[in-house]
Protein backbone atom coordinates (compact mmCIF):
# COMPACT_ATOMS: atom_id res chain seq x y z
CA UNK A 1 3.29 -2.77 -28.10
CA UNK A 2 6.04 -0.84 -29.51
CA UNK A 3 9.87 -0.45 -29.54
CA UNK A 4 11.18 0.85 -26.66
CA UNK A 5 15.05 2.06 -25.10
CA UNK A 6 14.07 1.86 -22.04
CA UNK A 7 12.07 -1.45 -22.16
CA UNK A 8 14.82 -3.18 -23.91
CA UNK A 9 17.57 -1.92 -21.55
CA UNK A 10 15.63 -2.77 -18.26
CA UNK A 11 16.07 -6.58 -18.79
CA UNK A 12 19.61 -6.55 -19.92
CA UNK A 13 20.60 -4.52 -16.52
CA UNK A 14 18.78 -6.73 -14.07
CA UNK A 15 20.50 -9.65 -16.04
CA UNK A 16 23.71 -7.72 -15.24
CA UNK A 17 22.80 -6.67 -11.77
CA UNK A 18 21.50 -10.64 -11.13
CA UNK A 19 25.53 -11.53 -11.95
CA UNK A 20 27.25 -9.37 -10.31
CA UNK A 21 25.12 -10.41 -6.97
CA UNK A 22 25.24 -14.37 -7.78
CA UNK A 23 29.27 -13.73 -8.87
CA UNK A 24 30.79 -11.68 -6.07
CA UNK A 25 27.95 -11.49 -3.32
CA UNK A 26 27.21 -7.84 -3.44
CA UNK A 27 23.40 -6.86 -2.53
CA UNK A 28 21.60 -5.09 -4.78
CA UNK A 29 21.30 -2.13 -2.62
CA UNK A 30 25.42 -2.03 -2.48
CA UNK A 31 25.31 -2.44 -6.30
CA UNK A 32 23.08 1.08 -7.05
CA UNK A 33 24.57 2.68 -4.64
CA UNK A 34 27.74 1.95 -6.28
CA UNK A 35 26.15 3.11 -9.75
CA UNK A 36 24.98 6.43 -8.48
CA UNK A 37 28.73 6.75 -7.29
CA UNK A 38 30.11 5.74 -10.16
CA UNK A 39 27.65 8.23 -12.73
CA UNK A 40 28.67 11.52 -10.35
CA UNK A 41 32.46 10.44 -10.74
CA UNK A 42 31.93 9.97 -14.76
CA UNK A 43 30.02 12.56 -15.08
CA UNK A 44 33.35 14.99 -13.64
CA UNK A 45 35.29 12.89 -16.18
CA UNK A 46 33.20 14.07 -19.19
CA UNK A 47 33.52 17.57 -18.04
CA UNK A 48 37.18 18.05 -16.97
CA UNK A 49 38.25 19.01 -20.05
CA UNK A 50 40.99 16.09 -20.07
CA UNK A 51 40.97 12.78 -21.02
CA UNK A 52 37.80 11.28 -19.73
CA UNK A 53 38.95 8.20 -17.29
CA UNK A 54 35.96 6.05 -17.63
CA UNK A 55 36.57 2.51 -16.45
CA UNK A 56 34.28 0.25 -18.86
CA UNK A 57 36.35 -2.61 -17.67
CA UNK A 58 34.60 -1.87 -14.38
CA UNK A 59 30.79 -3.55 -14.27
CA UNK A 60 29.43 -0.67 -12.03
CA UNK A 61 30.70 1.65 -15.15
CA UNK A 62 29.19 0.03 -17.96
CA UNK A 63 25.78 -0.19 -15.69
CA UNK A 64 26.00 3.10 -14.96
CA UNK A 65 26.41 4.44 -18.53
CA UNK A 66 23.52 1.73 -19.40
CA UNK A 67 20.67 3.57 -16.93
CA UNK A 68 21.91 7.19 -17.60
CA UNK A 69 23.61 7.24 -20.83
CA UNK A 70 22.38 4.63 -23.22
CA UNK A 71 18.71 5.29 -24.50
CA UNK A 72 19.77 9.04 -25.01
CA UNK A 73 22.46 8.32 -27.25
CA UNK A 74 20.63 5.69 -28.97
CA UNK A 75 18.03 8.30 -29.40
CA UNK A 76 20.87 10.57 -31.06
CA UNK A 77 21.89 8.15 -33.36
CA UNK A 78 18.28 7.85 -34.84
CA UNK A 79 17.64 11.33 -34.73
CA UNK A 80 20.72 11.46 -37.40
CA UNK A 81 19.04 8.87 -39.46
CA UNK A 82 15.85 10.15 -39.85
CA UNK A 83 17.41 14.16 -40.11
CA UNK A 84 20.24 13.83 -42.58
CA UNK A 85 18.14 13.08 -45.77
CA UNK A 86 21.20 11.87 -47.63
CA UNK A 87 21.83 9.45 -45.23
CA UNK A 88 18.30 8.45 -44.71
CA UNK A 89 18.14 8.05 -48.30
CA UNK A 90 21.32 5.66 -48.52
CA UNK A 91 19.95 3.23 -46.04
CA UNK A 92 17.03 2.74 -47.71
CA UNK A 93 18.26 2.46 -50.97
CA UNK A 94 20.53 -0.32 -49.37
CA UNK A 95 17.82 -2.16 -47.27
CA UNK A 96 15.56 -1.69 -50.29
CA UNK A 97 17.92 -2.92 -52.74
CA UNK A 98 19.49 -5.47 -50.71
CA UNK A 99 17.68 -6.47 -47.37
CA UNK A 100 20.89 -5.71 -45.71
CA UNK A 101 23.07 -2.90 -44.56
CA UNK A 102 26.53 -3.25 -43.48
CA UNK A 103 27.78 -1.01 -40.21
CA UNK A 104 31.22 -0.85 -38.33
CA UNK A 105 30.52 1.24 -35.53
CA UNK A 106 33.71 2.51 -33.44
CA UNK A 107 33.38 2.51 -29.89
CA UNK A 108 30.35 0.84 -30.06
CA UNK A 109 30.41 -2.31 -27.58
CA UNK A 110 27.23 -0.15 -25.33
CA UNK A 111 24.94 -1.61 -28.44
CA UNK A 112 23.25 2.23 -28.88
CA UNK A 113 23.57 1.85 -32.55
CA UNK A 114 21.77 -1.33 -32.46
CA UNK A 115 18.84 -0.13 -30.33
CA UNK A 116 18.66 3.19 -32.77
CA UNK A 117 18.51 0.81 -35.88
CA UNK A 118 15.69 -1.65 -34.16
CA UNK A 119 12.80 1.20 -33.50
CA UNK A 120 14.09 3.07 -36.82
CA UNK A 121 13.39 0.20 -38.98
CA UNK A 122 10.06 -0.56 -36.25
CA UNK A 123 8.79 2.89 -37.40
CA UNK A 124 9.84 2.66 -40.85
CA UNK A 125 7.71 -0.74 -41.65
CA UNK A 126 8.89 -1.17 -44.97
CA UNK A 127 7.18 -4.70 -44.97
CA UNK A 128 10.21 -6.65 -45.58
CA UNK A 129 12.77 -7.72 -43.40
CA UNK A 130 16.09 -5.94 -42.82
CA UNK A 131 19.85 -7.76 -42.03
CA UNK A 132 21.25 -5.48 -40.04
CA UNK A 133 25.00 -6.77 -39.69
CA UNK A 134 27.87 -5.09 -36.70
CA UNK A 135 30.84 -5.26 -37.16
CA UNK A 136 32.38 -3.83 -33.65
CA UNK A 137 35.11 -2.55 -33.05
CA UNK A 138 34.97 -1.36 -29.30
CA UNK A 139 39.06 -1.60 -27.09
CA UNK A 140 37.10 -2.88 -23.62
CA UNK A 141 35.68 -6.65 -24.49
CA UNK A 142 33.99 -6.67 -21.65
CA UNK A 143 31.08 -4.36 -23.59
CA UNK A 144 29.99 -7.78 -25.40
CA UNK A 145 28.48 -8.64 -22.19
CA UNK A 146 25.49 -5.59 -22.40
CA UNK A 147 26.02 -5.78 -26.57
CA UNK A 148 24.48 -9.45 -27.04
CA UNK A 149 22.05 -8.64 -24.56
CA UNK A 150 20.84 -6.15 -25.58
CA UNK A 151 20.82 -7.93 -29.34
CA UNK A 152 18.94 -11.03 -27.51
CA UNK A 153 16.24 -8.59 -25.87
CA UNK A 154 15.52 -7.03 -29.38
CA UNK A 155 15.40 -10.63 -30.95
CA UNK A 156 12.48 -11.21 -27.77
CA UNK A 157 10.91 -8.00 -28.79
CA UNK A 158 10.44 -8.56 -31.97
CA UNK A 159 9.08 -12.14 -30.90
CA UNK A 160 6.50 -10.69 -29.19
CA UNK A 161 5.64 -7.81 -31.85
CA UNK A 162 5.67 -10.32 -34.32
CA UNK A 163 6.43 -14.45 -34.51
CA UNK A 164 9.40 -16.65 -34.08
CA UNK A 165 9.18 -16.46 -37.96
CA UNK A 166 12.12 -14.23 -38.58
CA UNK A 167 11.17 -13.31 -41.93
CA UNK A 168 8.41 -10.86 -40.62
CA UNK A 169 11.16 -8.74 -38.52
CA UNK A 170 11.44 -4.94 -39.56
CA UNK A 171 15.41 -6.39 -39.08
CA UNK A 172 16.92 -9.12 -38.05
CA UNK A 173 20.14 -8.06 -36.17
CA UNK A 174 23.36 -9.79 -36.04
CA UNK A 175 27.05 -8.99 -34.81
CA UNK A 176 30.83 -9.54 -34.85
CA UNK A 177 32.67 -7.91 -31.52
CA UNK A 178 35.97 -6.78 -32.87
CA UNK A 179 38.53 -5.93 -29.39
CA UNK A 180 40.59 -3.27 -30.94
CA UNK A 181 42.18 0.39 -30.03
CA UNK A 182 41.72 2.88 -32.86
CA UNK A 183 44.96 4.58 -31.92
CA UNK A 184 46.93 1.83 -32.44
CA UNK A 185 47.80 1.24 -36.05
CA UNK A 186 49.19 -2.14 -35.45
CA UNK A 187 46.03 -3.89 -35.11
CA UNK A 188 44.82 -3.00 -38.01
CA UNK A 189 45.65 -6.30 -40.04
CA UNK A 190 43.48 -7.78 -37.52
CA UNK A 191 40.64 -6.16 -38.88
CA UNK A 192 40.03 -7.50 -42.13
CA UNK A 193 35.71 -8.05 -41.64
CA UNK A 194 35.59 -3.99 -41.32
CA UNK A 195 36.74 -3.18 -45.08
CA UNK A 196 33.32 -3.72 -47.05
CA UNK A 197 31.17 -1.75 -44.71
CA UNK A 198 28.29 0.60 -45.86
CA UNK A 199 28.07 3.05 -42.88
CA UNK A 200 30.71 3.46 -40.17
CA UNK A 201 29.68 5.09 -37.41
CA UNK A 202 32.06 7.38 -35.02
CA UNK A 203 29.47 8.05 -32.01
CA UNK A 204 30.66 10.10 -29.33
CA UNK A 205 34.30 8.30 -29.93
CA UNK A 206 36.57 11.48 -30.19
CA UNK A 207 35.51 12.55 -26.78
CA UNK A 208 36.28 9.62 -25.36
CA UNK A 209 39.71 9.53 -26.86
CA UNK A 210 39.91 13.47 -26.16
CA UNK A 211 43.02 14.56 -27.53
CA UNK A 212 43.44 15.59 -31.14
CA UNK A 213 45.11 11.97 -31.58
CA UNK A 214 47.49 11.35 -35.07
CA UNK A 215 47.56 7.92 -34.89
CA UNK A 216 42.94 7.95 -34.39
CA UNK A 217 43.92 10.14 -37.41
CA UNK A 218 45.92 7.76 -39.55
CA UNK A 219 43.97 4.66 -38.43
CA UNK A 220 40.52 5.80 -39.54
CA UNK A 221 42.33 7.09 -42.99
CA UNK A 222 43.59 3.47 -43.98
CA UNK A 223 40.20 2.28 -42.84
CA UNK A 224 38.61 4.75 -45.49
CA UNK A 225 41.02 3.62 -48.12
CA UNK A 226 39.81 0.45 -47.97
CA UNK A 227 36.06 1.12 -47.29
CA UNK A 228 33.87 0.75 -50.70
CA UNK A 229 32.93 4.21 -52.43
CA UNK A 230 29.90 5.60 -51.50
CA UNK A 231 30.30 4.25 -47.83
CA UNK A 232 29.08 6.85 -45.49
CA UNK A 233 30.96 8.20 -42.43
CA UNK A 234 28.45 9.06 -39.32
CA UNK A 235 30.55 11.70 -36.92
CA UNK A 236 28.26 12.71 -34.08
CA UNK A 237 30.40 14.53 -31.14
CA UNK A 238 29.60 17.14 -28.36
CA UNK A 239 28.18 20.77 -29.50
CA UNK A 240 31.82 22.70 -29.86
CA UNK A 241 33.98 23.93 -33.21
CA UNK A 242 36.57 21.69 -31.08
CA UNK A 243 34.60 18.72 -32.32
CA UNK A 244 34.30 20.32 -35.86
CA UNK A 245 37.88 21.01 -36.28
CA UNK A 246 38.84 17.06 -35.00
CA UNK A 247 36.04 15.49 -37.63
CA UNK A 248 37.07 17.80 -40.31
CA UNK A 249 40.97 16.87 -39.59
CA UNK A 250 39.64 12.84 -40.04
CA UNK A 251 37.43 13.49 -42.66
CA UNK A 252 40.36 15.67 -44.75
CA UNK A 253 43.09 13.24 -44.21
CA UNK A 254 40.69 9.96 -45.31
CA UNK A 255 39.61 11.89 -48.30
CA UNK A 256 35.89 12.14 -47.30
CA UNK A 257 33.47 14.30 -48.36
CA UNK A 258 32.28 16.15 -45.51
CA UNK A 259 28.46 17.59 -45.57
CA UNK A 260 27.97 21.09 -43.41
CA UNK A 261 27.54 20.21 -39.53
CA UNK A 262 24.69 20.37 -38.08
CA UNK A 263 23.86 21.02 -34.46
CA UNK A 264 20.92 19.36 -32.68
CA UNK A 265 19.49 20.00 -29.34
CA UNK A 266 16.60 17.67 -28.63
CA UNK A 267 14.51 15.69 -25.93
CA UNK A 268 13.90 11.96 -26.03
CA UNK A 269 10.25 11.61 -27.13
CA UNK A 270 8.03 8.58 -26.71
CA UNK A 271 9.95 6.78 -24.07
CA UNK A 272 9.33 6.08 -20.54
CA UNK A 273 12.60 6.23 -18.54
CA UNK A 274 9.86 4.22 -15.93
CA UNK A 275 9.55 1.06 -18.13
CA UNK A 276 13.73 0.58 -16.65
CA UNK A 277 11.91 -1.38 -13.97
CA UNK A 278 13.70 -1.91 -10.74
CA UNK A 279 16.72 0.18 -11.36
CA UNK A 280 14.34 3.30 -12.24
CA UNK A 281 12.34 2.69 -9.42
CA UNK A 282 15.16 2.81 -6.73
CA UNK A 283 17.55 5.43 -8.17
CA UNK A 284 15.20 7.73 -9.77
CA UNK A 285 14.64 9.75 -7.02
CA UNK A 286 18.94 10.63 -7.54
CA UNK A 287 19.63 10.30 -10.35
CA UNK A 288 17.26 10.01 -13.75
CA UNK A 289 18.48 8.72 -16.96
CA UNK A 290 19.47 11.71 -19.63
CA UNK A 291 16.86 12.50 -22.19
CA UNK A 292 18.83 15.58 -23.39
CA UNK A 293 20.70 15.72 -26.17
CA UNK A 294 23.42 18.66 -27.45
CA UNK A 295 25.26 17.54 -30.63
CA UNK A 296 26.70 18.80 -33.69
CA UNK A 297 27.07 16.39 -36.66
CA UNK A 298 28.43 15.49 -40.28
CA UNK A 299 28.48 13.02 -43.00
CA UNK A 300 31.64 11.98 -44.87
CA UNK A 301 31.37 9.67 -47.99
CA UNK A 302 33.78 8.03 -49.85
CA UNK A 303 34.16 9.42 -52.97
C-alpha cells in the first residue's frame, strides 16, 4: 500500500456526495450531472481571460474542482518540492532539525498542499516523524468541509500504512482554517498565527484573483515583513510572463529574493484516477480528472 491522490480524495467526495443527498434530497445521479455542468462552466471561467467566477461557496463547485482539479495540483505542488533543490533542501533541514515545518498556504482551503506534503514525506522515509502544521488562510469557509477530510483520510492512511501509534507517521498533519480575503488589508490584524511561518505557499492564487491587484500587493508585503528571515515564498501560477511579471511585482515590493522561474510541463505519474471509486466510475466516460500540468514557478526568501 502506498500514498495515493486519488485514493485519499475518493472517500472525502462520497462523504460529500452522501450530504448533499441526506441534506437537500438530490440523487446522486442529479448530483454528477450537476458536477459535469459545473466543471464545463469553470473550465470557460479559467479561460476567459477575466476574473474567473468560480463559486466555492457552491458544493457542486468545490466537488467539481475535487474530481478534476485536486490530485493534479497536489501533484504540482510536490513536483516543486522535490525540483527546486533549495527548497527541498530547506524542508529538510527544518523537519530534520526540528520534526516540524511551519506552512501558511493562501488559497488553500482544497487541502492540495496537504495531500502533496503526505506522499512527499511517504516517499522521503526519513524514519522519524514529521509535524506538519497549516495555517489557512482560504476567503470561502466552506473549503474546511473537503480540508479536514481530506486531513482525517490521510490520518486513516497512515493508520493503515502504519499503527495508531502516531510516532511512526512520515508526518503527522495538523491545521488552523483562517477565513480571510488577501485583498483586503483590514483583516490583517486578524491574522496574527500566520507571522512565524517557514514556507508560505501562493498556489495558483493570482489567477484566481486575476487582476494585477495593489491591495494582494500590499497585503502579502506586510505579511513578509513580519515572516521570520529565511522563510521561503512558493509562487506557482499558469505558464505566461503575465504570471512572471505579477510574482515578480509581489516578490519586489515584500523585499524577497526571487530565484529564476522555472517552467514545468508534466504528467501525473503513479496514480490511478480509477482508485476515485464511484465518482470515476460514472463520469469518466465525460469527463476525466486532469493529470496535466503547465506551470512556471519561483522561490522568494526573506532575506
Amino acid at each position: 500500500m502506498s500514498v495515493s491522490f486519488f485514493k485519499i480524495l475518493g472517500p472525502v467526495i462520497e462523504r460529500e456526495i452522501g450530504f448533499i443527498t441526506q441534506q437537500h434530497g438530490v440523487s446522486i445521479k442529479k448530483i454528477y450531472a450537476r458536477i459535469i455542468a459545473e466543471a464545463e462552466r469553470n473550465q470557460k471561467e479559467w479561460y476567459s481571460n477575466k476574473v474567473p467566477n468560480l463559486n466555492y461557496i457552491n458544493p457542486i463547485c468545490r466537488l467539481a474542482y475535487l474530481y478534476i482539479v485536486a490530485a493534479a495540483n497536489a501533484g504540482t505542488f510536490k513536483h516543486v518540492l522535490e525540483e527546486h533543490k533549495g527548497l527541498r533542501k530547506f524542508v529538510l533541514t527544518k523537519a530534520r532539525e526540528r520534526r516540524e515545518i511551519k506552512i501558511c498556504a493562501f488559497g488553500a482551503g482544497p487541502g492540495t498542499e496537504l495531500l502533496a506534503m503526505a506522499k512527499f514525506f511517504f516517499e522521503l522515509n526519513l524514519g522519524m516523524n514529521i509535524t506538519v502544521d497549516f495555517q489557512l488562510v482560504d476567503k470561502t469557509q466552506e473549503w474546511m468541509s473537503s480540508w479536514y477530510g481530506i486531513r482525517e483520510q490521510v490520518n486513516d492512511t497512515f493508520r493503515a500504512l502504519f499503527s495508531t501509534d502516531r510516532s511512526t507517521w512520515p508526518i503527522v498533519p495538523l491545521g488552523n482554517f483562517l477565513s480571510c480575503d488577501v485583498t483586503d488589508l483590514q483583516s490583517l490584524p486578524l491574522l496574527s498565527n500566520i507571522w512565524n511561518q517557514d514556507i508560505y505557499v501562493l498556489n495558483f492564487l493570482l489567477s484566481e484573483i486575476f487582476d494585477d491587484n495593489p491591495h494582494c500587493r500590499a497585503f502579502m508585503s506586510q505579511v513578509a515583513s513580519f515572516a521570520p528571515p529565511g522563510a521561503h515564498f512558493i509562487f506557482i501560477e499558469r505558464k505566461g510572463t503575465m504570471w512572471e511579471k505579477r510574482m515578480a511585482a509581489i516578490a519586489a515590493e515584500s523585499r524577497l529574493k526571487l530565484s529564476p522561474f522555472v517552467e514545468s510541463r508534466r504528467t501525473l505519474v503513479g496514480e490511478r484516477p480509477e482508485d476515485l471509486g464511484a465518482i470515476f466510475e460514472a463520469l469518466s466516460e465525460q469527463r476525466m480528472p486532469r493529470l496535466k500540468w503547465n506551470i512556471v514557478y519561483s522561490i522568494g526568501v526573506k532575506q
